[in-house]
C-alpha atoms as a PDB file:
ATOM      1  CA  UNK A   1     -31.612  -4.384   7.017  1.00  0.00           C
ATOM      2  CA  UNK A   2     -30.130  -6.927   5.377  1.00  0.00           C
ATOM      3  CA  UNK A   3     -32.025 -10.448   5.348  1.00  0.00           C
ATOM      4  CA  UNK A   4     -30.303 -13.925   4.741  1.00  0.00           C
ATOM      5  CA  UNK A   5     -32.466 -16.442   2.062  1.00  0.00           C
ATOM      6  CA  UNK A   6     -34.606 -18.807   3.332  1.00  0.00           C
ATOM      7  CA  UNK A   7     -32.659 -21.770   2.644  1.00  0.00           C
ATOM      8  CA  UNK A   8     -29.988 -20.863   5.261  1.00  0.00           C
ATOM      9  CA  UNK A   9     -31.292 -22.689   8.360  1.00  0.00           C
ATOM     10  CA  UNK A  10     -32.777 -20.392  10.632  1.00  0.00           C
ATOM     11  CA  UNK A  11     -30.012 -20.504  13.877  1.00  0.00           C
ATOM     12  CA  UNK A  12     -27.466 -19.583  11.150  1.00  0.00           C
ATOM     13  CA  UNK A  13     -29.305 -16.531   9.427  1.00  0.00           C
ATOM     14  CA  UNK A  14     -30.711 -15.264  12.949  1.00  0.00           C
ATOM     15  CA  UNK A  15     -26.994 -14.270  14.181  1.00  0.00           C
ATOM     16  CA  UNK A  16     -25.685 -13.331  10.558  1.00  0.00           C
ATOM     17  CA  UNK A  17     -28.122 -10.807  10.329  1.00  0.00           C
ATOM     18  CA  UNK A  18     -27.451 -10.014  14.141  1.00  0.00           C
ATOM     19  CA  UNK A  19     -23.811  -9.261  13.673  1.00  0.00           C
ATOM     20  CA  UNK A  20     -24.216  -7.521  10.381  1.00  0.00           C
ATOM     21  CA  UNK A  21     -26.604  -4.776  12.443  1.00  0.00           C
ATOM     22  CA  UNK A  22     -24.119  -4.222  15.270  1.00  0.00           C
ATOM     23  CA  UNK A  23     -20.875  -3.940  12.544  1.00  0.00           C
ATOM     24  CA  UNK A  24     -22.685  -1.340  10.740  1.00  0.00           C
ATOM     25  CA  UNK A  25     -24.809   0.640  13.508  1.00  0.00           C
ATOM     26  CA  UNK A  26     -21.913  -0.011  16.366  1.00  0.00           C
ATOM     27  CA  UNK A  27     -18.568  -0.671  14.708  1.00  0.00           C
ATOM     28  CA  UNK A  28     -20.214   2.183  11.795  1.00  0.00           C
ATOM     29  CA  UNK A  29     -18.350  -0.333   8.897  1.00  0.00           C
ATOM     30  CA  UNK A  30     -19.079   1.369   5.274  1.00  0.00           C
ATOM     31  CA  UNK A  31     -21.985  -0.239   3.222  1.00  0.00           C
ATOM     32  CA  UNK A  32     -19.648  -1.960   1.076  1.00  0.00           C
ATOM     33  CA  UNK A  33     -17.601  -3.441   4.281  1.00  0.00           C
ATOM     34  CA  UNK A  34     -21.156  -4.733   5.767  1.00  0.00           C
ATOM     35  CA  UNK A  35     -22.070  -6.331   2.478  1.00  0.00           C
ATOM     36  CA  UNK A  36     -19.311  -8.230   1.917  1.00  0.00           C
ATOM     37  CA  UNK A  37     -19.102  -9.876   4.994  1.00  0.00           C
ATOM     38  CA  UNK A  38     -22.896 -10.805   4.850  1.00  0.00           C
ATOM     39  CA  UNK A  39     -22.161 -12.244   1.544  1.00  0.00           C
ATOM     40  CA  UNK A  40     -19.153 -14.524   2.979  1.00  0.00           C
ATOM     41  CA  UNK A  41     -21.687 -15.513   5.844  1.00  0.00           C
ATOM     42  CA  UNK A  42     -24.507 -16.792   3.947  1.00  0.00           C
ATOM     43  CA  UNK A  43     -22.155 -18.111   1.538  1.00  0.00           C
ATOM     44  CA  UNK A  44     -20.572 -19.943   4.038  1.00  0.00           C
ATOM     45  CA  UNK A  45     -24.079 -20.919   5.942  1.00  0.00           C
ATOM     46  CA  UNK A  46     -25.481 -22.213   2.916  1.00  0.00           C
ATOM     47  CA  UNK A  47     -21.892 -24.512   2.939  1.00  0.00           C
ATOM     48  CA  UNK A  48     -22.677 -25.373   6.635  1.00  0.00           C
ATOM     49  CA  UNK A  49     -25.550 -26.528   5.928  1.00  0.00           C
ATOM     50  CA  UNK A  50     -24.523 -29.475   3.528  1.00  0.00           C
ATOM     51  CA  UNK A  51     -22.141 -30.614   6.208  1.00  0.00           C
ATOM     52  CA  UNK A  52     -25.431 -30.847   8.683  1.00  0.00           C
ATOM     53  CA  UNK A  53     -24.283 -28.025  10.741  1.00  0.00           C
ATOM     54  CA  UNK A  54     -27.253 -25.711  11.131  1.00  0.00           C
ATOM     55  CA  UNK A  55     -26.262 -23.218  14.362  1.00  0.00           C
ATOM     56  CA  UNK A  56     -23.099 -21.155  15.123  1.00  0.00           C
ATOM     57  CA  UNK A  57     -22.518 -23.274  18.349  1.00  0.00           C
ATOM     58  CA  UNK A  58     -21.460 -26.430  16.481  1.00  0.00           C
ATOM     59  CA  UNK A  59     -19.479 -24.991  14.101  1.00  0.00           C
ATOM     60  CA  UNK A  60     -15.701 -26.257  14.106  1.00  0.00           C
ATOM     61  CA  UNK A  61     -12.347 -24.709  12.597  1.00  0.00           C
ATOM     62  CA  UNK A  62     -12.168 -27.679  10.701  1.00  0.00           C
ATOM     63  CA  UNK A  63     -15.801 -26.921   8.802  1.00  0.00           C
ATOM     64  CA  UNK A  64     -14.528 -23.406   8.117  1.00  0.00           C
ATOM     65  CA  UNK A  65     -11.100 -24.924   6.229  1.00  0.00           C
ATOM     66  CA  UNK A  66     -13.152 -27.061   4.187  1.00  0.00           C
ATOM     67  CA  UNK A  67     -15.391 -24.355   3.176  1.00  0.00           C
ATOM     68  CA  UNK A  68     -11.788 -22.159   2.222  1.00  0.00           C
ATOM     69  CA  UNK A  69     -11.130 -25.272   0.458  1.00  0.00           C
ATOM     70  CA  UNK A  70     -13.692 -26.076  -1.564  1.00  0.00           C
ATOM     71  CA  UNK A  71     -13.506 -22.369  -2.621  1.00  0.00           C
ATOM     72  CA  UNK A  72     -10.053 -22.808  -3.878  1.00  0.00           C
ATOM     73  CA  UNK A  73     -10.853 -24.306  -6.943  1.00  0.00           C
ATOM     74  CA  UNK A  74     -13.562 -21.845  -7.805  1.00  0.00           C
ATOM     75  CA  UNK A  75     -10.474 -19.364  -9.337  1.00  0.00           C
ATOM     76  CA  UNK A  76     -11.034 -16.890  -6.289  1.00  0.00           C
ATOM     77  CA  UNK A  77      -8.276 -14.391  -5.952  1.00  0.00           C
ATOM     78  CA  UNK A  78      -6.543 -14.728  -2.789  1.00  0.00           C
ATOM     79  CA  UNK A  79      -7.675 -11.521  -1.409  1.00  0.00           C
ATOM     80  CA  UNK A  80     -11.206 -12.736  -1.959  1.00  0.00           C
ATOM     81  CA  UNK A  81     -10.208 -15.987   0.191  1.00  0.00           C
ATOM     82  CA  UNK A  82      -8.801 -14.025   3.103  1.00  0.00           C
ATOM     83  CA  UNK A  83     -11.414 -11.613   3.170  1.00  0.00           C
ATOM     84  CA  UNK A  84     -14.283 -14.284   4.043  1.00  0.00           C
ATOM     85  CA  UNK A  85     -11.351 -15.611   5.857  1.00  0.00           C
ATOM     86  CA  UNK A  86     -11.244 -12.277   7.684  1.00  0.00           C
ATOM     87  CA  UNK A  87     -15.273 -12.086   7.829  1.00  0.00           C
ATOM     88  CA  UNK A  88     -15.545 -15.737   9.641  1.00  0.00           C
ATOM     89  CA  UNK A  89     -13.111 -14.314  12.153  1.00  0.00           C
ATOM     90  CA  UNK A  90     -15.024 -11.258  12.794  1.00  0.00           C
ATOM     91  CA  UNK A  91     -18.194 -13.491  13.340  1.00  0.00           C
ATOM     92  CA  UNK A  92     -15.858 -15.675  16.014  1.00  0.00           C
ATOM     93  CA  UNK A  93     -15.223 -12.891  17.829  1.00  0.00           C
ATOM     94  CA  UNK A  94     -18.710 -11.510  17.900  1.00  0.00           C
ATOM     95  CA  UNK A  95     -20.368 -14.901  19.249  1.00  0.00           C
ATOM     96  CA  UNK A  96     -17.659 -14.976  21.846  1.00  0.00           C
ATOM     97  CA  UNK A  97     -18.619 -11.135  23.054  1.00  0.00           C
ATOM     98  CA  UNK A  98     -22.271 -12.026  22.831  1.00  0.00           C
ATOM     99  CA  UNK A  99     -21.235 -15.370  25.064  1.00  0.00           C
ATOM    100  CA  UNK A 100     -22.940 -17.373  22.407  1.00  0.00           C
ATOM    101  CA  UNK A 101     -19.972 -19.493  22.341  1.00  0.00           C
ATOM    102  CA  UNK A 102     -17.227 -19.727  24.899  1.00  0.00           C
ATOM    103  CA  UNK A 103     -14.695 -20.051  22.600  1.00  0.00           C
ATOM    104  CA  UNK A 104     -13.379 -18.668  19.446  1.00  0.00           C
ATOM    105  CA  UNK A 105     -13.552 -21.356  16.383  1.00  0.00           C
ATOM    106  CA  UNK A 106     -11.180 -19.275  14.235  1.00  0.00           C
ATOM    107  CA  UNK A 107      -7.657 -19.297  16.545  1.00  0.00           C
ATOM    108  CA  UNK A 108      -6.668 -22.433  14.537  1.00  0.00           C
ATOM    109  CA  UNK A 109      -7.500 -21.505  11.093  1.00  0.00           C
ATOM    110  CA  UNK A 110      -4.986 -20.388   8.843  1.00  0.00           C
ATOM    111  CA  UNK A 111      -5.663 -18.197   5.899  1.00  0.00           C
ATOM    112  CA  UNK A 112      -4.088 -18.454   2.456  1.00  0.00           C
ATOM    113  CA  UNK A 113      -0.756 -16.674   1.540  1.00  0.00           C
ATOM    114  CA  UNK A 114      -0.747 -13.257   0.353  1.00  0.00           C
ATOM    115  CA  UNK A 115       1.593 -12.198  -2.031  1.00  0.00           C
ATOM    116  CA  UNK A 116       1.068  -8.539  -2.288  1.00  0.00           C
ATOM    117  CA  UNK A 117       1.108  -7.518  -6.187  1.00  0.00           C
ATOM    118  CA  UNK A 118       2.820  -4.271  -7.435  1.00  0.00           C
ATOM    119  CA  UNK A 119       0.198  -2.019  -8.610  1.00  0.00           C
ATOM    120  CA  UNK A 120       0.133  -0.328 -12.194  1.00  0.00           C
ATOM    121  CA  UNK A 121       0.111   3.311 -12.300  1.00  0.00           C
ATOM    122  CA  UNK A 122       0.306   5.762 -15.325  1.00  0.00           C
ATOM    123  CA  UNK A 123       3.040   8.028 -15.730  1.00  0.00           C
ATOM    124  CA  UNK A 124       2.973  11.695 -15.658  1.00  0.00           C
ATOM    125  CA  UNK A 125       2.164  12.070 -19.283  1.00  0.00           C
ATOM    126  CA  UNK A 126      -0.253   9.502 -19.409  1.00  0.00           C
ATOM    127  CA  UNK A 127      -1.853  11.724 -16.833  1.00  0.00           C
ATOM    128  CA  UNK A 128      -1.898  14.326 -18.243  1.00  0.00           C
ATOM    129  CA  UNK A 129      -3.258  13.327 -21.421  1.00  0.00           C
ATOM    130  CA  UNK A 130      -6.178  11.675 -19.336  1.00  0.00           C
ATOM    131  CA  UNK A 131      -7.262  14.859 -17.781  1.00  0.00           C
ATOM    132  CA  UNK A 132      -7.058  16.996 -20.720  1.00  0.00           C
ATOM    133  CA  UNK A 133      -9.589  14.306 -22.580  1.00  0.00           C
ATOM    134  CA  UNK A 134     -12.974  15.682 -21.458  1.00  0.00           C
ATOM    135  CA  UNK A 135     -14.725  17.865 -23.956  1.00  0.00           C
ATOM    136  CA  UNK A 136     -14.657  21.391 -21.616  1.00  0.00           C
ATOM    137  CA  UNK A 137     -17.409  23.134 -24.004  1.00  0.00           C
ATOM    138  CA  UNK A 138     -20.269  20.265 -22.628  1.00  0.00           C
ATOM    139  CA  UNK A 139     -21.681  20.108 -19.388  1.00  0.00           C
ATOM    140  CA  UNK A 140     -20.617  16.671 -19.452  1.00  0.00           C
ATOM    141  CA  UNK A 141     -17.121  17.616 -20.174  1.00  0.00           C
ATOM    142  CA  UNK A 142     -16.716  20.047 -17.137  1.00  0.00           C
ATOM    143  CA  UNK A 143     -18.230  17.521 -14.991  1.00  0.00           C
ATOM    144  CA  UNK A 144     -15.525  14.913 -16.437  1.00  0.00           C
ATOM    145  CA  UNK A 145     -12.727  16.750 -16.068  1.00  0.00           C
ATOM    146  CA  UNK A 146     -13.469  18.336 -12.568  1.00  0.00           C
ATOM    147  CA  UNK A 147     -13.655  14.445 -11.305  1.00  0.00           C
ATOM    148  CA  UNK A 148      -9.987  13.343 -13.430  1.00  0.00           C
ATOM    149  CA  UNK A 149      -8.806  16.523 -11.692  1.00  0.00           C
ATOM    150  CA  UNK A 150      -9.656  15.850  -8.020  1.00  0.00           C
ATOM    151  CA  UNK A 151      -9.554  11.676  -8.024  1.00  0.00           C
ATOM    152  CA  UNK A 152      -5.572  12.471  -9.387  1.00  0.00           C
ATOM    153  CA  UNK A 153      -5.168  15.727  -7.085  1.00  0.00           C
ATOM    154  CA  UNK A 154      -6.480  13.932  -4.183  1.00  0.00           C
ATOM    155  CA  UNK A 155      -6.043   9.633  -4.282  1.00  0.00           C
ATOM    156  CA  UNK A 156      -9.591   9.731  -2.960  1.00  0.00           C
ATOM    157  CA  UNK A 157     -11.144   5.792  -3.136  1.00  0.00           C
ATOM    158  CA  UNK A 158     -13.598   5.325  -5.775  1.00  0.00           C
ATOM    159  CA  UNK A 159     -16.557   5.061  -3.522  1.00  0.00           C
ATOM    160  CA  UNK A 160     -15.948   7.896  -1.706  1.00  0.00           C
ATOM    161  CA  UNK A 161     -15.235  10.423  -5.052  1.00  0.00           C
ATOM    162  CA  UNK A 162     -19.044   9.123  -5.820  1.00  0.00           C
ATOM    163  CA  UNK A 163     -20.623  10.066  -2.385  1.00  0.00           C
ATOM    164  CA  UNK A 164     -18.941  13.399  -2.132  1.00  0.00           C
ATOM    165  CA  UNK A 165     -21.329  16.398  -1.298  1.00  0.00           C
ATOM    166  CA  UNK A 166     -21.261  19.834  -1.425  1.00  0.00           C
ATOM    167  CA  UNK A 167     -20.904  20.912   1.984  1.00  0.00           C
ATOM    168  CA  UNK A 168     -17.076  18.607   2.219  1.00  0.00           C
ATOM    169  CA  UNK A 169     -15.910  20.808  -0.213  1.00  0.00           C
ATOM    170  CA  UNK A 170     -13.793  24.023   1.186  1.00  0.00           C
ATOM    171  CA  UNK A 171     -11.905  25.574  -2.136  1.00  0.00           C
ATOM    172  CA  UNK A 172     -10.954  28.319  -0.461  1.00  0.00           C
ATOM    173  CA  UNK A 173      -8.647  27.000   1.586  1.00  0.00           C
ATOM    174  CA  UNK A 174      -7.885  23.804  -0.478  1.00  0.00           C
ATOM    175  CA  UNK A 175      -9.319  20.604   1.061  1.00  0.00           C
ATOM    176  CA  UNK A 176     -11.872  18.373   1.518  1.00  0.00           C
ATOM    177  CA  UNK A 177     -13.412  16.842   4.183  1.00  0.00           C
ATOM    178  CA  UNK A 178     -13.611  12.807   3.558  1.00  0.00           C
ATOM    179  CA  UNK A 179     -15.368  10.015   5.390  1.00  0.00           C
ATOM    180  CA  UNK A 180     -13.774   6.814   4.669  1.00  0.00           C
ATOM    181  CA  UNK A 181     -13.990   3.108   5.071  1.00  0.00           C
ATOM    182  CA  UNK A 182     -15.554   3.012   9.047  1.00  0.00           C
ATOM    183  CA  UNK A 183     -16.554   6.170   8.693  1.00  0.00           C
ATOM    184  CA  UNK A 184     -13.062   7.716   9.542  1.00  0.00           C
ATOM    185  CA  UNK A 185     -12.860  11.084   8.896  1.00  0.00           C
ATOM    186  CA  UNK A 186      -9.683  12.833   6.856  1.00  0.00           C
ATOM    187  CA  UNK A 187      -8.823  15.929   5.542  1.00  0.00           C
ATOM    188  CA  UNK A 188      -7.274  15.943   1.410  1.00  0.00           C
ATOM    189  CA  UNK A 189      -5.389  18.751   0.319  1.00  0.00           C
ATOM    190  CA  UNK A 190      -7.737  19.334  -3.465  1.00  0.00           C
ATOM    191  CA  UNK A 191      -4.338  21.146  -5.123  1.00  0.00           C
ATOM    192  CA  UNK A 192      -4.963  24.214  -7.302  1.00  0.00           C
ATOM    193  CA  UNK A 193      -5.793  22.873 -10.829  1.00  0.00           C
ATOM    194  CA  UNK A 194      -8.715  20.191  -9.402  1.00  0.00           C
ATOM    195  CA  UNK A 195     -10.127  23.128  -7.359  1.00  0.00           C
ATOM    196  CA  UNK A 196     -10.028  25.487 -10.918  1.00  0.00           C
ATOM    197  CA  UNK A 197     -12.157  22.386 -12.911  1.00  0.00           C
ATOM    198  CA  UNK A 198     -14.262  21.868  -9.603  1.00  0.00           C
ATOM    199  CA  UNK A 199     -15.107  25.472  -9.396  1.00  0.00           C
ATOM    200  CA  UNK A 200     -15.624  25.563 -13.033  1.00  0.00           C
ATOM    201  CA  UNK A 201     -18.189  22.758 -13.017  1.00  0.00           C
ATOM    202  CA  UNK A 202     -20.079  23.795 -10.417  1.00  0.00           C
ATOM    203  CA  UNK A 203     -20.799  27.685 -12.601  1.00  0.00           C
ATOM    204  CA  UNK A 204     -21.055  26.151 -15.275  1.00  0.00           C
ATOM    205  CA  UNK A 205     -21.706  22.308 -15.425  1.00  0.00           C
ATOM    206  CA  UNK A 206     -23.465  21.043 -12.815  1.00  0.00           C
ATOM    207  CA  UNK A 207     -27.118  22.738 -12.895  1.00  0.00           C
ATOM    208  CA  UNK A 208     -27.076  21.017 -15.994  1.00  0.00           C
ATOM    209  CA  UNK A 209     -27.605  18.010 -14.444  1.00  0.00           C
ATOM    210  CA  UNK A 210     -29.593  18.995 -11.371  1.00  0.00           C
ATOM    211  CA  UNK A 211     -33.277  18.117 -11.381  1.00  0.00           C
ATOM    212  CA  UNK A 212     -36.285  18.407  -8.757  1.00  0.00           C
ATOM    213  CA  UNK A 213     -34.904  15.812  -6.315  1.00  0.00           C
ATOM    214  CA  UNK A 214     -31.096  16.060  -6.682  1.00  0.00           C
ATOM    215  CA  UNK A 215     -29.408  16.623  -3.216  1.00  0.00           C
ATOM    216  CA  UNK A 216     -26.324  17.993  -2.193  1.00  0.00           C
ATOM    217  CA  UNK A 217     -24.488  15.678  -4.502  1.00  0.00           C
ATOM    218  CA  UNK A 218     -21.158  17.149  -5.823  1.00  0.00           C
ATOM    219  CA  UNK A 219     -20.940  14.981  -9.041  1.00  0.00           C
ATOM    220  CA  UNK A 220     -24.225  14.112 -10.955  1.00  0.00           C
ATOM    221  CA  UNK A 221     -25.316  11.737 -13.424  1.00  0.00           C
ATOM    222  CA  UNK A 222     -28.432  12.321 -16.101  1.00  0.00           C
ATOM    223  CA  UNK A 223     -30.677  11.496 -13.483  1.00  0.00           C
ATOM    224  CA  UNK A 224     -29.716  14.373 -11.187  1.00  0.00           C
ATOM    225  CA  UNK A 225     -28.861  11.742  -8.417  1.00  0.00           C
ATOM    226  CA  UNK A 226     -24.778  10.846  -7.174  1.00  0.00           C
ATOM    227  CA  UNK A 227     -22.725   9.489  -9.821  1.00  0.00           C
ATOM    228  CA  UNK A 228     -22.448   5.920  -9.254  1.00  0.00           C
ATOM    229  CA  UNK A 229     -19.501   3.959  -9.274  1.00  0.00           C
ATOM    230  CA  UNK A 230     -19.757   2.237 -12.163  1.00  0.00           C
ATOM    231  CA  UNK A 231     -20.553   4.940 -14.392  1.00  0.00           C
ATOM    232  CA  UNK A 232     -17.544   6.435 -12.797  1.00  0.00           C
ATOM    233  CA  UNK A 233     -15.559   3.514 -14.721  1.00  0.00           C
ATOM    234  CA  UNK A 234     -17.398   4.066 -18.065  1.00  0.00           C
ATOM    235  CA  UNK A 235     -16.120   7.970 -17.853  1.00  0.00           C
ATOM    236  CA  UNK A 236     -12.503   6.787 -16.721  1.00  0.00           C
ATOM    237  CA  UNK A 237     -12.434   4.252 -19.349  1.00  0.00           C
ATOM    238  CA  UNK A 238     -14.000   6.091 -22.479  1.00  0.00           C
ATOM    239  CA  UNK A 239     -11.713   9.323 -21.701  1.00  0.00           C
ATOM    240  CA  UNK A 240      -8.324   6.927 -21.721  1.00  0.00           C
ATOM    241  CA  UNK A 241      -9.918   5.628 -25.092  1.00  0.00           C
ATOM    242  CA  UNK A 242      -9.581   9.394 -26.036  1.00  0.00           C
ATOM    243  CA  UNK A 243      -6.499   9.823 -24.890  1.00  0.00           C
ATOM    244  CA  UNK A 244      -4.730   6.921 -26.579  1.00  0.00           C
ATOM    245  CA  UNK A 245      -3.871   4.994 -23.354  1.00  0.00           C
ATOM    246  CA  UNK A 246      -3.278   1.433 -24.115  1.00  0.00           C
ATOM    247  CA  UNK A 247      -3.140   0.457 -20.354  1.00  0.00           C
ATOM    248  CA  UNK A 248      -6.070  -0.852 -18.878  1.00  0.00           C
ATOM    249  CA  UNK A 249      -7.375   1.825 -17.268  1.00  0.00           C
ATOM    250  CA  UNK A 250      -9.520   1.349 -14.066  1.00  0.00           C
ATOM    251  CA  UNK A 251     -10.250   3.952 -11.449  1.00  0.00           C
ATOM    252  CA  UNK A 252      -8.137   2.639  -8.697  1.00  0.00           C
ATOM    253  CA  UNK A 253      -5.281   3.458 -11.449  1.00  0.00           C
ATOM    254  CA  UNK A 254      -5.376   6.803 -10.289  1.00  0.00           C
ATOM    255  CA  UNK A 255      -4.812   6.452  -6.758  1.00  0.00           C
ATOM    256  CA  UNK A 256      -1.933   4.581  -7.322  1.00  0.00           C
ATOM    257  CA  UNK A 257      -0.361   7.073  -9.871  1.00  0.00           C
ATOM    258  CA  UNK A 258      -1.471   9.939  -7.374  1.00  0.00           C
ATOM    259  CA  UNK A 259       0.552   7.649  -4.306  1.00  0.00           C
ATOM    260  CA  UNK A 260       3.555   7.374  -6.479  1.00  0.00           C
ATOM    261  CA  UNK A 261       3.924   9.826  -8.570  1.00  0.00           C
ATOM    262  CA  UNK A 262       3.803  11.641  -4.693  1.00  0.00           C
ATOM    263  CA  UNK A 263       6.333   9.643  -3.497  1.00  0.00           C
ATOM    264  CA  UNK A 264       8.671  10.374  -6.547  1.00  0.00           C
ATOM    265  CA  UNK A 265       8.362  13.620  -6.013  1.00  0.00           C
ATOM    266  CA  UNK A 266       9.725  13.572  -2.474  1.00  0.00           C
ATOM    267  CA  UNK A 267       6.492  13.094  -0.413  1.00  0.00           C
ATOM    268  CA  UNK A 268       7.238  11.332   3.232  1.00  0.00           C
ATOM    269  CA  UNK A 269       5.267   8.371   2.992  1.00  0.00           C
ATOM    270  CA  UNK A 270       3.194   8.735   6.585  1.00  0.00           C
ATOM    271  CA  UNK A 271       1.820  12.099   5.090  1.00  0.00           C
ATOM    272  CA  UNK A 272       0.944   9.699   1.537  1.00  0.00           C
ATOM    273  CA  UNK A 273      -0.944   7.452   4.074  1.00  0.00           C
ATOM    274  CA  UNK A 274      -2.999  10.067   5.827  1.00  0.00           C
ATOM    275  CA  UNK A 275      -4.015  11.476   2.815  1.00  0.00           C
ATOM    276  CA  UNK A 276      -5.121   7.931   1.460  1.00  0.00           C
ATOM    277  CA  UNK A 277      -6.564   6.711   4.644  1.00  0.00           C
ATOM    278  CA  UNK A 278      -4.597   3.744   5.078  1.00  0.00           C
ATOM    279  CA  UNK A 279      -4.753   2.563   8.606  1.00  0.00           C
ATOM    280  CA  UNK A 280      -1.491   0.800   8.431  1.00  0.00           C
ATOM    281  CA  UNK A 281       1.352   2.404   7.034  1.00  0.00           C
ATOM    282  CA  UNK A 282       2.799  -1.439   5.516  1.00  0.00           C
ATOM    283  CA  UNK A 283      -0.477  -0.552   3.103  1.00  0.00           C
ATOM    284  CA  UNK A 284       1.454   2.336   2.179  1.00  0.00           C
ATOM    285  CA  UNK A 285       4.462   0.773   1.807  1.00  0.00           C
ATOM    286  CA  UNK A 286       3.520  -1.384  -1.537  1.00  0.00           C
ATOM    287  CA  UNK A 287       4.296   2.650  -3.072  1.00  0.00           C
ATOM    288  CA  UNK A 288       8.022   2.204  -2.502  1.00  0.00           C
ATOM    289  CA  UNK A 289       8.110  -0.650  -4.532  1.00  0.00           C
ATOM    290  CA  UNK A 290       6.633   0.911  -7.242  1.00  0.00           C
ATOM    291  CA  UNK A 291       9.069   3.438  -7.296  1.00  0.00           C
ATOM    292  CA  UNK A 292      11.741   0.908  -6.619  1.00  0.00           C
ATOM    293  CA  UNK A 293      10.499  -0.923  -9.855  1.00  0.00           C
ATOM    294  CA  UNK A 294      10.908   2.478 -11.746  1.00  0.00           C
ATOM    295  CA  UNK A 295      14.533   3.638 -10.893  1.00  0.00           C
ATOM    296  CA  UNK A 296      16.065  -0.332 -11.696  1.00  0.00           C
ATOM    297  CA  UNK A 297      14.025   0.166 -15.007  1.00  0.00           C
ATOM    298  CA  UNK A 298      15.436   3.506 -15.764  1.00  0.00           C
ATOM    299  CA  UNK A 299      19.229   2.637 -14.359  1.00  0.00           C
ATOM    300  CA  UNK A 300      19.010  -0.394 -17.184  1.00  0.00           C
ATOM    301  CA  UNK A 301      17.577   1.817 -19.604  1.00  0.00           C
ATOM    302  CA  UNK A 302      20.053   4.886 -19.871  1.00  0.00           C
ATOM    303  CA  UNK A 303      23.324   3.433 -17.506  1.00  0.00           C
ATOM    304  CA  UNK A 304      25.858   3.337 -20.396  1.00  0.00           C
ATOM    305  CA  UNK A 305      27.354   0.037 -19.105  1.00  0.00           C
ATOM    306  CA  UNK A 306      24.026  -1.293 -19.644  1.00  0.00           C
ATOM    307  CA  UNK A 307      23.452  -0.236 -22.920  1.00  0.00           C
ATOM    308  CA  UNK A 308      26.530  -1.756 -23.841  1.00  0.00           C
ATOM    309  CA  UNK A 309      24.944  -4.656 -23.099  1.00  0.00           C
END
């Protein structure tokens, strides 16, 4: 249950914490979904409040754009701004359904523009060079690799590699069962070599780690509990230190080389957003110009008119 501080006058934090219960019990929004929109809330409350405004029924569209604004200078990315953009709107909506308010203060507002960035990948040898950086005669090793293996094989989100349990795994038949952001389920194809290091570290790895109260976890830290997502980074990053990558590797890099290097290959691009989970295929899309990017770069590279240059 999540409870707003005390300094946010009481109207405001009685209906933040009411809407953050019915978007994660009714509208079943992940954990990290629901927290960042109670953050923007109280964030914004606390801002309401030093403009007087201390309930949800006397709050303007004009009180909302100064908040955005005063946030502006703060060196917020623009995707942060249009998310608590995105999480005032949700809030409009939700007084309107609970006829709290009669209209909907956010119809005016405007968010800031997005310019969508292209997103780094690795190549295929840079890949390759990443996975084969675990140490396979540790527990820690097989437990390493079996992770590289399926976040590459299968573009899975960083979150929900961490949460994965036993029972979504079927490496027989070469998937896994995935529960994504609103608890949307999806099936991944796992691909041959990820379900090899998989199988491996479950004979051999991951008892290692398994203590008195570990769960149905699939990937365990010292503590026999779920990996979490952070140490998940400190793996990613310490095995590119191995394997002399001078990019700055982050664990979103490998969804993006797994979307493009799919896409190079001939993928069609509605099957590379299923398997991703994007609800909007112009999500997807952002691929293409990655792979754009990499044919102009390798037509000035080797076209001999261009070398002449």
């Amino acid at each position: 249950m999540y409870r707003c501080s005390s300094r946010i006058p009481e109207l405001l934090a009685e209906l933040i914490e009411a809407f953050t219960v019915h978007i994660e019990l009714e509208k079943g929004l992940s954990s990290n979904s629901v927290s960042g929109y109670f953050s923007d809330l109280e964030q914004c409350a606390g801002f309401l409040k030093s403009l007087g405004v201390v309930d949800w029924t006397s709050v303007r569209s004009e009180h909302i754009s100064l908040w955005i604004s005063s946030l502006s200078g703060d060196d917020y990315a623009v995707a942060s701004l249009a998310r608590k953009l995105t999480s005032l709107r949700l809030m409009a909506r939700f007084l309107v359904r609970e006829n709290i308010r009669n209209d909907d203060f956010s119809e005016l507002l405007s968010g800031p523009k997005m310019t969508r960035r292209i997103p780094q990948t690795l190549n295929v040898e840079e890949v390759e060079r990443l996975l084969n950086a675990p140490d396979l005669n540790t527990p820690y090793g097989l437990r390493d690799k079996a992770m590289l293996e399926l976040f590459y094989s299968s573009g899975l989100r960083v979150t929900e590699l961490a949460t994965l349990e036993l029972h979504q795994l079927d490496l027989e038949n070469g998937y896994l069962r995935v529960f994504g952001k609103g608890s949307k389920e999806r099936l991944v194809p796992i691909g041959s070599k990820a379900a090899e290091s998989i199988q491996a570290y479950l004979d051999s790895g991951r008892s290692f780690f398994v203590k008195a109260h570990t769960g149905s976890d699939l990937f365990l830290s010292e503590r026999g509990k779920a990996i979490s997502r952070k140490m998940l980074w400190v793996i990613i990053k310490r095995c590119a230190l191995v394997a002399g990558i001078e990019k700055p590797v982050k664990p979103h890099l490998l969804r993006h080389s797994f979307a493009t290097h799919l896409l190079s290959g001939g993928a069609d691009l509605r099957a590379i957003q299923e398997m991703l989970g994007h609800a909007d295929i112009s999500t997807t899309q952002i691929y293409t110009a990655v792979e754009e990017k990499r044919l102009i770069e390798q037509h000035d590279q080797y076209h001999p008119r261009n070398r002449l240059e």
